[in-house]
PDB file of N, CA and C in Angstrom:
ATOM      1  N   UNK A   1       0.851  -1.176   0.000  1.00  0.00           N
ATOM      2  CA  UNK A   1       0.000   0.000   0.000  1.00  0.00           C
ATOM      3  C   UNK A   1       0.895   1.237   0.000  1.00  0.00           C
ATOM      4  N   UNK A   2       0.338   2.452  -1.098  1.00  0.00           N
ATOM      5  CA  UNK A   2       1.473   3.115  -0.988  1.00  0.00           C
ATOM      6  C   UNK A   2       0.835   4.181   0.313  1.00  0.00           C
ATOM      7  N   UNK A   3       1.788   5.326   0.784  1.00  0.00           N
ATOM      8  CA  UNK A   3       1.782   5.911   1.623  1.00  0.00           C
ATOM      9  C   UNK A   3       0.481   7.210   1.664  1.00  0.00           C
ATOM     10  N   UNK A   4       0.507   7.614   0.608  1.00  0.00           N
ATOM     11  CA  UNK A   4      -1.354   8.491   0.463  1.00  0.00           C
ATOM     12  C   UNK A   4      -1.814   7.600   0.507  1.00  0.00           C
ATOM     13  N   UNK A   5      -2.100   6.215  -0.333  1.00  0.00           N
ATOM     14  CA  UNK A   5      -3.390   5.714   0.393  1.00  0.00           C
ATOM     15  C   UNK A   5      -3.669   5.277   1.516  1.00  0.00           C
ATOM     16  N   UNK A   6      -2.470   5.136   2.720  1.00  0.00           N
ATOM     17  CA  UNK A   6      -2.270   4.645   3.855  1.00  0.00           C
ATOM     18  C   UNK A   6      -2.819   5.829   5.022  1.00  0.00           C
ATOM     19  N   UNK A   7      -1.918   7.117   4.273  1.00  0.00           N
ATOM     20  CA  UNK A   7      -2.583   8.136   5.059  1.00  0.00           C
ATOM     21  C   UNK A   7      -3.809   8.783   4.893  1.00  0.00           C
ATOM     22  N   UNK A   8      -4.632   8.150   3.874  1.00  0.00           N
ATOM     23  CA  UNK A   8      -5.881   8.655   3.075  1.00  0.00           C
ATOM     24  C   UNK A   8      -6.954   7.667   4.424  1.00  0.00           C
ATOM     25  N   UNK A   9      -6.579   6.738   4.407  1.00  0.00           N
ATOM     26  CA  UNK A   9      -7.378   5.759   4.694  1.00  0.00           C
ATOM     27  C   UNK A   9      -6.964   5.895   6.763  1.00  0.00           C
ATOM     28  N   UNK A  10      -6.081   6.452   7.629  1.00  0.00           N
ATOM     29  CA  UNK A  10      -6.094   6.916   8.418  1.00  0.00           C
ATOM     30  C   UNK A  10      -6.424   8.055   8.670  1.00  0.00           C
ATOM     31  N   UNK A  11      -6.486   8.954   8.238  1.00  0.00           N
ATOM     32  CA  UNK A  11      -7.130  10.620   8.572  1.00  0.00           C
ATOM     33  C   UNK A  11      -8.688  10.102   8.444  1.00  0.00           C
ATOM     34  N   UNK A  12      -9.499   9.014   7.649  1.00  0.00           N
ATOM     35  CA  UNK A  12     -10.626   8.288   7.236  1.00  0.00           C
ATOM     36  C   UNK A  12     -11.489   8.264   8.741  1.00  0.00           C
ATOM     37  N   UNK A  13     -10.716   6.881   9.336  1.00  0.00           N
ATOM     38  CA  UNK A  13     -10.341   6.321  10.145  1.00  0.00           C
ATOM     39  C   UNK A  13     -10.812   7.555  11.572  1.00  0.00           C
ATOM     40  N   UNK A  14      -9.701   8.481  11.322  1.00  0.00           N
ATOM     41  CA  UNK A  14      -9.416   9.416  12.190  1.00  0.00           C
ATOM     42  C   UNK A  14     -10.980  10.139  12.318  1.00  0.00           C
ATOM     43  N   UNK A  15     -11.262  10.419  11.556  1.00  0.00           N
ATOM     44  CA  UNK A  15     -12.547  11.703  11.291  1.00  0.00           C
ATOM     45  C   UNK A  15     -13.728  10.700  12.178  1.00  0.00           C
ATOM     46  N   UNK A  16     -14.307   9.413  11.508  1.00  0.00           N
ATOM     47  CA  UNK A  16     -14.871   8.469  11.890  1.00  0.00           C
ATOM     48  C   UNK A  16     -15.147   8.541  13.559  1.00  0.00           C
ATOM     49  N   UNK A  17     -13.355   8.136  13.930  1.00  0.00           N
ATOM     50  CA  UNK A  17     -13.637   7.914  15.616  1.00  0.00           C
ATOM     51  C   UNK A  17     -13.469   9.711  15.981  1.00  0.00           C
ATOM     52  N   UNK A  18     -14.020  10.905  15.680  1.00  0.00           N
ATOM     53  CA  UNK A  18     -14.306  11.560  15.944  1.00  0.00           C
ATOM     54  C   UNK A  18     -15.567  11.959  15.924  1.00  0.00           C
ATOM     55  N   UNK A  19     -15.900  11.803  14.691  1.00  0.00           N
ATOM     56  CA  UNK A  19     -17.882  11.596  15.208  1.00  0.00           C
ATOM     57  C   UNK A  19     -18.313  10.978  15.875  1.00  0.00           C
ATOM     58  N   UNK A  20     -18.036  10.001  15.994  1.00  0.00           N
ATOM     59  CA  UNK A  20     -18.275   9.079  17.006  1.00  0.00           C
ATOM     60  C   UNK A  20     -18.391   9.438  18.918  1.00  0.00           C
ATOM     61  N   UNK A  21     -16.950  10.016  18.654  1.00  0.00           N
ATOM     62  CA  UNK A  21     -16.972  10.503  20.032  1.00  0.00           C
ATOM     63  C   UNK A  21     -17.759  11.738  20.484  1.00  0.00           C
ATOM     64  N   UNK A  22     -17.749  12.305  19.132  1.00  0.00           N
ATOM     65  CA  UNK A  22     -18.890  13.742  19.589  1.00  0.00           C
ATOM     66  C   UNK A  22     -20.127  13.319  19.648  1.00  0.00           C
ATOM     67  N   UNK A  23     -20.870  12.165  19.072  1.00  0.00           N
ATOM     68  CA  UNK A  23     -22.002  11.506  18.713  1.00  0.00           C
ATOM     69  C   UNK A  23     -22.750  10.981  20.593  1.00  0.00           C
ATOM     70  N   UNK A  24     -21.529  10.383  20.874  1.00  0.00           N
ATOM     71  CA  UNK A  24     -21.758   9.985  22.063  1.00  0.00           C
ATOM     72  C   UNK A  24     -21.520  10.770  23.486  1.00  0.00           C
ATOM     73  N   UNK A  25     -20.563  11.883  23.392  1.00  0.00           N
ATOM     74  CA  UNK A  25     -20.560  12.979  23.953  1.00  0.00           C
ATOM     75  C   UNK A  25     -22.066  13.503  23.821  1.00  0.00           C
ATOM     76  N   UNK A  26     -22.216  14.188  23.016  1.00  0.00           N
ATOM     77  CA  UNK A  26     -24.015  14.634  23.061  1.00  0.00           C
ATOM     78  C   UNK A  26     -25.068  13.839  23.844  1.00  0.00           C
ATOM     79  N   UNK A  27     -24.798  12.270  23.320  1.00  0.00           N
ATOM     80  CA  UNK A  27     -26.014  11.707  23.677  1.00  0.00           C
ATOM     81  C   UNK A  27     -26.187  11.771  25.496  1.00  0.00           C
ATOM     82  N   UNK A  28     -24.890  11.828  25.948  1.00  0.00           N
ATOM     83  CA  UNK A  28     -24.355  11.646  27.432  1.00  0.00           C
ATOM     84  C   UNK A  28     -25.002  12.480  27.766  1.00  0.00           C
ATOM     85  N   UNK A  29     -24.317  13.792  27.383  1.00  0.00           N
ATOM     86  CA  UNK A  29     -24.818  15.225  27.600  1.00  0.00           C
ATOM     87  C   UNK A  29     -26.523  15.183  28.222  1.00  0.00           C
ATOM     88  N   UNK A  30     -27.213  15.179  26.747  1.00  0.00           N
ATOM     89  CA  UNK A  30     -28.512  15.491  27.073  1.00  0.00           C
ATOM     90  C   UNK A  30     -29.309  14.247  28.113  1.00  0.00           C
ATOM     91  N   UNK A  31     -28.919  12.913  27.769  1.00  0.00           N
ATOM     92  CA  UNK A  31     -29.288  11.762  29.444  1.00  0.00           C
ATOM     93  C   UNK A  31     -29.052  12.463  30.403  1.00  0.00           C
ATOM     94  N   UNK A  32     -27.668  13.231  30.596  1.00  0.00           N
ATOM     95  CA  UNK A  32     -27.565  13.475  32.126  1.00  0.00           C
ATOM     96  C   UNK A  32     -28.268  14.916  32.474  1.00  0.00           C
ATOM     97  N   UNK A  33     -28.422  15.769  31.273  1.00  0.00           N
ATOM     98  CA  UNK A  33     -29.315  16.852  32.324  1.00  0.00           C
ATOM     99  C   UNK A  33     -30.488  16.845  31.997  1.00  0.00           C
ATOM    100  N   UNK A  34     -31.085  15.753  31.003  1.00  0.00           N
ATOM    101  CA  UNK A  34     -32.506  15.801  30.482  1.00  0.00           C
ATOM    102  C   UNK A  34     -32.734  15.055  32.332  1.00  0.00           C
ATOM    103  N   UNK A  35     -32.467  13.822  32.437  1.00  0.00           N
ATOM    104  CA  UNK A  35     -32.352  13.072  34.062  1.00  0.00           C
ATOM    105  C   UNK A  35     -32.618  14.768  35.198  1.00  0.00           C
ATOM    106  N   UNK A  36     -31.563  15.302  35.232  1.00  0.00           N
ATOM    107  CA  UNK A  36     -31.480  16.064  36.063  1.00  0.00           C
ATOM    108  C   UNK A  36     -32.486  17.482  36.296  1.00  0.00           C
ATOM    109  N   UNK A  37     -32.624  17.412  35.045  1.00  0.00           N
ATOM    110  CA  UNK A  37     -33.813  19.066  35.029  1.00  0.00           C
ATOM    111  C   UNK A  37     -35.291  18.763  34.653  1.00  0.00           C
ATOM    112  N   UNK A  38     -35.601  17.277  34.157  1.00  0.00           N
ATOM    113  CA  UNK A  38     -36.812  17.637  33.788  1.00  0.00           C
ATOM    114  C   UNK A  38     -37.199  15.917  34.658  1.00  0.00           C
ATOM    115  N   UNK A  39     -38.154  16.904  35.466  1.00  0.00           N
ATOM    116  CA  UNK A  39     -38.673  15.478  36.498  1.00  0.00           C
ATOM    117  C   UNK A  39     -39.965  14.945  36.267  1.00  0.00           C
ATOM    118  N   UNK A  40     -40.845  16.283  34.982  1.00  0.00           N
ATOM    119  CA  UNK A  40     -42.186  14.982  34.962  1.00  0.00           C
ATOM    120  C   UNK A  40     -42.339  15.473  33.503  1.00  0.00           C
ATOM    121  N   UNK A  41     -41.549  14.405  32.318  1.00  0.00           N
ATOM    122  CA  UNK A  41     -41.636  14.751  31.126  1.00  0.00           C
ATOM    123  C   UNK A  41     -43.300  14.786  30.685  1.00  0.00           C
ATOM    124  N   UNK A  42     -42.860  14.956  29.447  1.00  0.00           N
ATOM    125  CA  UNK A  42     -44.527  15.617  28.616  1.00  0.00           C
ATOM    126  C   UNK A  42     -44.456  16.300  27.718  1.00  0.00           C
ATOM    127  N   UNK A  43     -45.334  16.691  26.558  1.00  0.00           N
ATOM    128  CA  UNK A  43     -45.080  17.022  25.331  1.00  0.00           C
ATOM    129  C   UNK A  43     -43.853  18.083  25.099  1.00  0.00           C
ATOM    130  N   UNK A  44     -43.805  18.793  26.221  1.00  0.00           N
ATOM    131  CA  UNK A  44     -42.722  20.099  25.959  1.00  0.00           C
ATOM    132  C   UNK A  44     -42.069  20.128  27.142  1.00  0.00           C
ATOM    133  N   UNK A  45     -40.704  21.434  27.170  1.00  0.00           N
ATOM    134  CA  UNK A  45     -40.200  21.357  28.301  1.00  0.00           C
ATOM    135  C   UNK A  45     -41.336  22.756  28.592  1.00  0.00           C
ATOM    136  N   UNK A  46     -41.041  23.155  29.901  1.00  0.00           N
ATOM    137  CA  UNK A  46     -40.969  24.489  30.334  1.00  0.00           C
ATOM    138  C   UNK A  46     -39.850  25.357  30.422  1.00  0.00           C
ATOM    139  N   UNK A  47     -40.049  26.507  31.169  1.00  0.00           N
ATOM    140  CA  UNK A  47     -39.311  27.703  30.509  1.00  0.00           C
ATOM    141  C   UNK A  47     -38.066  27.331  31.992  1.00  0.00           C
ATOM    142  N   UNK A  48     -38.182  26.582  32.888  1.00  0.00           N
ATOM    143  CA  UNK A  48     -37.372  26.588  33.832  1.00  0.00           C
ATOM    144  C   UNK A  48     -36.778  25.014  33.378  1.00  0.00           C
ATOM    145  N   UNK A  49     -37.298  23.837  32.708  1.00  0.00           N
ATOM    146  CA  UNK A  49     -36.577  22.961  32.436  1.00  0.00           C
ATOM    147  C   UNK A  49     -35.862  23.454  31.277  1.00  0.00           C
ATOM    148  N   UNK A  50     -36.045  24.247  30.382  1.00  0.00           N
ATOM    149  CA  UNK A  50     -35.821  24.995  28.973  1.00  0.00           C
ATOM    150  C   UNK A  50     -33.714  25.346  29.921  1.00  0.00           C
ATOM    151  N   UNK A  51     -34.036  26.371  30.618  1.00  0.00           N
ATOM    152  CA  UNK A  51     -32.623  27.162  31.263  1.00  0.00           C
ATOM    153  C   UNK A  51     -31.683  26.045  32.140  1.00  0.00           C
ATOM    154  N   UNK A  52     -32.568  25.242  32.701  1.00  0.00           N
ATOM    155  CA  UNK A  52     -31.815  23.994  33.620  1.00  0.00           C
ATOM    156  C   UNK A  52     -30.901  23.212  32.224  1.00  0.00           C
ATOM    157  N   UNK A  53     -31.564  22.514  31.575  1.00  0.00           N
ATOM    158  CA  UNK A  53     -31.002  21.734  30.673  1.00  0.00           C
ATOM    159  C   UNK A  53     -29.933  22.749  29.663  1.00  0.00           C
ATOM    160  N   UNK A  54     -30.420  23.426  29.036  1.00  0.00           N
ATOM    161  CA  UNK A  54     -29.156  24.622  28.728  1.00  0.00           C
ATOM    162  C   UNK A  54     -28.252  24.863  29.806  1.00  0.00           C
ATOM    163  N   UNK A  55     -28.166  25.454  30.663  1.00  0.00           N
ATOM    164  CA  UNK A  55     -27.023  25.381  31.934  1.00  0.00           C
ATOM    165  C   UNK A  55     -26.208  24.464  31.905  1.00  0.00           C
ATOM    166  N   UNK A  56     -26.546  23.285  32.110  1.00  0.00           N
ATOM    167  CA  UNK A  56     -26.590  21.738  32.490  1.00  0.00           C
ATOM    168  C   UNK A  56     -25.285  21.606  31.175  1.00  0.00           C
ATOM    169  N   UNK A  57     -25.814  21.640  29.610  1.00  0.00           N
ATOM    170  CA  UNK A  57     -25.211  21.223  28.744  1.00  0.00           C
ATOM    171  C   UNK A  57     -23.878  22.533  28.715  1.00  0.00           C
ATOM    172  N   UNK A  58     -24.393  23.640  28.810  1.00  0.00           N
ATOM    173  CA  UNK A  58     -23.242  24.332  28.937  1.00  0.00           C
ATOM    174  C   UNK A  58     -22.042  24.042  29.945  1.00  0.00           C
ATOM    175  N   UNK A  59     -22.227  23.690  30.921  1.00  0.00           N
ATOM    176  CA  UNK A  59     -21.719  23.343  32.035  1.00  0.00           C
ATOM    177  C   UNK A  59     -20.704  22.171  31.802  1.00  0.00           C
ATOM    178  N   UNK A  60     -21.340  21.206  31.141  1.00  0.00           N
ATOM    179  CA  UNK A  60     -20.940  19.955  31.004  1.00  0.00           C
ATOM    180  C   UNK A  60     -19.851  19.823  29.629  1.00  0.00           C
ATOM    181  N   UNK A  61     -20.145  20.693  28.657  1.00  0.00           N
ATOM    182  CA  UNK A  61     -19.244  21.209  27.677  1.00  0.00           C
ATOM    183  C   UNK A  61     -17.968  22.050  28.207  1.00  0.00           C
ATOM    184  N   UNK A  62     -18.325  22.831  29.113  1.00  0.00           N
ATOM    185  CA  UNK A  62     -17.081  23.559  29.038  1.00  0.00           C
ATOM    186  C   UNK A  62     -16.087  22.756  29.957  1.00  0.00           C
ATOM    187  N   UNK A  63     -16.542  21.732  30.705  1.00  0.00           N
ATOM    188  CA  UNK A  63     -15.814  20.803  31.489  1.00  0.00           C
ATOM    189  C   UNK A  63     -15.016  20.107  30.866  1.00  0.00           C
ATOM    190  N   UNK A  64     -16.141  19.406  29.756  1.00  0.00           N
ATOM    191  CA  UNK A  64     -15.611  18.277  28.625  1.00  0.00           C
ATOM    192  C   UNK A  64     -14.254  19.139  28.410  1.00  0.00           C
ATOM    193  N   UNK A  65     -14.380  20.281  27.636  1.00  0.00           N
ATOM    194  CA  UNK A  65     -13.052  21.459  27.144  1.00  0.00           C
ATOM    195  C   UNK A  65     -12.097  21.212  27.654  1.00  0.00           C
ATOM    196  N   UNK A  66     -12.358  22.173  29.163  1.00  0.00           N
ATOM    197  CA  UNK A  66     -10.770  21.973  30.047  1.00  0.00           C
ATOM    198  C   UNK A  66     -10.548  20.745  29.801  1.00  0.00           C
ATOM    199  N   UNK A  67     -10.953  19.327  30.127  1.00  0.00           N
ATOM    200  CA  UNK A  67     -10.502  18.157  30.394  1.00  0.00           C
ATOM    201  C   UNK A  67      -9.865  18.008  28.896  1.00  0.00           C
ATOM    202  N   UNK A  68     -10.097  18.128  27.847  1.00  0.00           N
ATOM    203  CA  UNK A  68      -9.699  18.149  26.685  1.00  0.00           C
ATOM    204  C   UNK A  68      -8.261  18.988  26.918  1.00  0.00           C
ATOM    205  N   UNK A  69      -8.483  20.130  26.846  1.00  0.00           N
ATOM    206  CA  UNK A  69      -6.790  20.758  26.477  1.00  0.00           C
ATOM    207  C   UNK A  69      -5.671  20.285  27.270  1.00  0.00           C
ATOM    208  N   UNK A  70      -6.436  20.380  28.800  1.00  0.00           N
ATOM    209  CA  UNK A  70      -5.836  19.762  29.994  1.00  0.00           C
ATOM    210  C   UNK A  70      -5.064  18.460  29.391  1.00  0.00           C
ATOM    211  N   UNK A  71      -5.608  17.345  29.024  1.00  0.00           N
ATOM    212  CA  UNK A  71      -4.948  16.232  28.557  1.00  0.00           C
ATOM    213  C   UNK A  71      -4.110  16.577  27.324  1.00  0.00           C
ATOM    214  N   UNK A  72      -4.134  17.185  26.590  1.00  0.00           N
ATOM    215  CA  UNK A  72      -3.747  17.486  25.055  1.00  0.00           C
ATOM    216  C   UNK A  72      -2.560  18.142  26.055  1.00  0.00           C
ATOM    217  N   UNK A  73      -2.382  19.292  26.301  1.00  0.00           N
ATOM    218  CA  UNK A  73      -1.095  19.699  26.980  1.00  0.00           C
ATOM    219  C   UNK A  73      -0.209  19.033  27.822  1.00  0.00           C
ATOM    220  N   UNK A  74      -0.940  18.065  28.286  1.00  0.00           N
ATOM    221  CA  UNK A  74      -0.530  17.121  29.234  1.00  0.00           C
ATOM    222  C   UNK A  74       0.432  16.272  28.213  1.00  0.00           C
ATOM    223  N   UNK A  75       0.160  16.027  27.151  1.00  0.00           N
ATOM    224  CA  UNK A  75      -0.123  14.979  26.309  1.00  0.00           C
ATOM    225  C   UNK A  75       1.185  15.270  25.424  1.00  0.00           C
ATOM    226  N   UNK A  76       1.308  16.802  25.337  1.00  0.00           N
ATOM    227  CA  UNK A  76       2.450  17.269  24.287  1.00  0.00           C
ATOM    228  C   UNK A  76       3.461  17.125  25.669  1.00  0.00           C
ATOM    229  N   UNK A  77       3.436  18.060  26.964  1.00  0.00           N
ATOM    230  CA  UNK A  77       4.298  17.479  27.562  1.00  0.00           C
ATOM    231  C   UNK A  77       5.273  16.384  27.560  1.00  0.00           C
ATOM    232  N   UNK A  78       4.591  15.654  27.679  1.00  0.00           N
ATOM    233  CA  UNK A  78       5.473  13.774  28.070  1.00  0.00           C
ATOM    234  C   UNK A  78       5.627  13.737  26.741  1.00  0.00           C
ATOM    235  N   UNK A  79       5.624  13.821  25.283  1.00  0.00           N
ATOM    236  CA  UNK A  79       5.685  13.688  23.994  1.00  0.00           C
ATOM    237  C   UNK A  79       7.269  14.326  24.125  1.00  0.00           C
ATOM    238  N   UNK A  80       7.222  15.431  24.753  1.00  0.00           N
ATOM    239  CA  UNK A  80       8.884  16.371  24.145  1.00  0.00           C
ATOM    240  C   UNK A  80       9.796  15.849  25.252  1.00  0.00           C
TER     241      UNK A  80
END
């Protein structure tokens, strides 16, 4: 196999287990504050499960973040 198609077929690869992980990141996301903010589902949210669950996902994103760069810096560290 020559080397573009090797690296064609890993960046592939690469993109893949990145949707993936954002795919399942989300789904986490909304289980854990849909669970947490809305206690007696039904056709719609309300305007206070509406701000809980927004909070909730904001909250939980910007965590995901730090923990992200946090490791990535971590990560170039021990690399050099």
């Amino acid at each position: 196999m020559d080397p573009s198609k090797r690296d064609d077929i890993l960046n592939q690869a690469r993109q893949e287990i990145a949707l993936a992980n954002a795919q399942m990141l989300l789904q986490t996301v909304a289980d854990k504050c849909f669970r947490k903010c809305v206690y007696k589902p039904g056709t719609s949210l309300d305007n206070s499960e509406q701000k809980c669950v927004a909070m909730c996902m904001d909250r939980y994103m910007d965590a995901w973040d730090l923990t992200a760069k946090t490791y990535a810096s971590r990560l170039q560290r021990e690399m050099s």
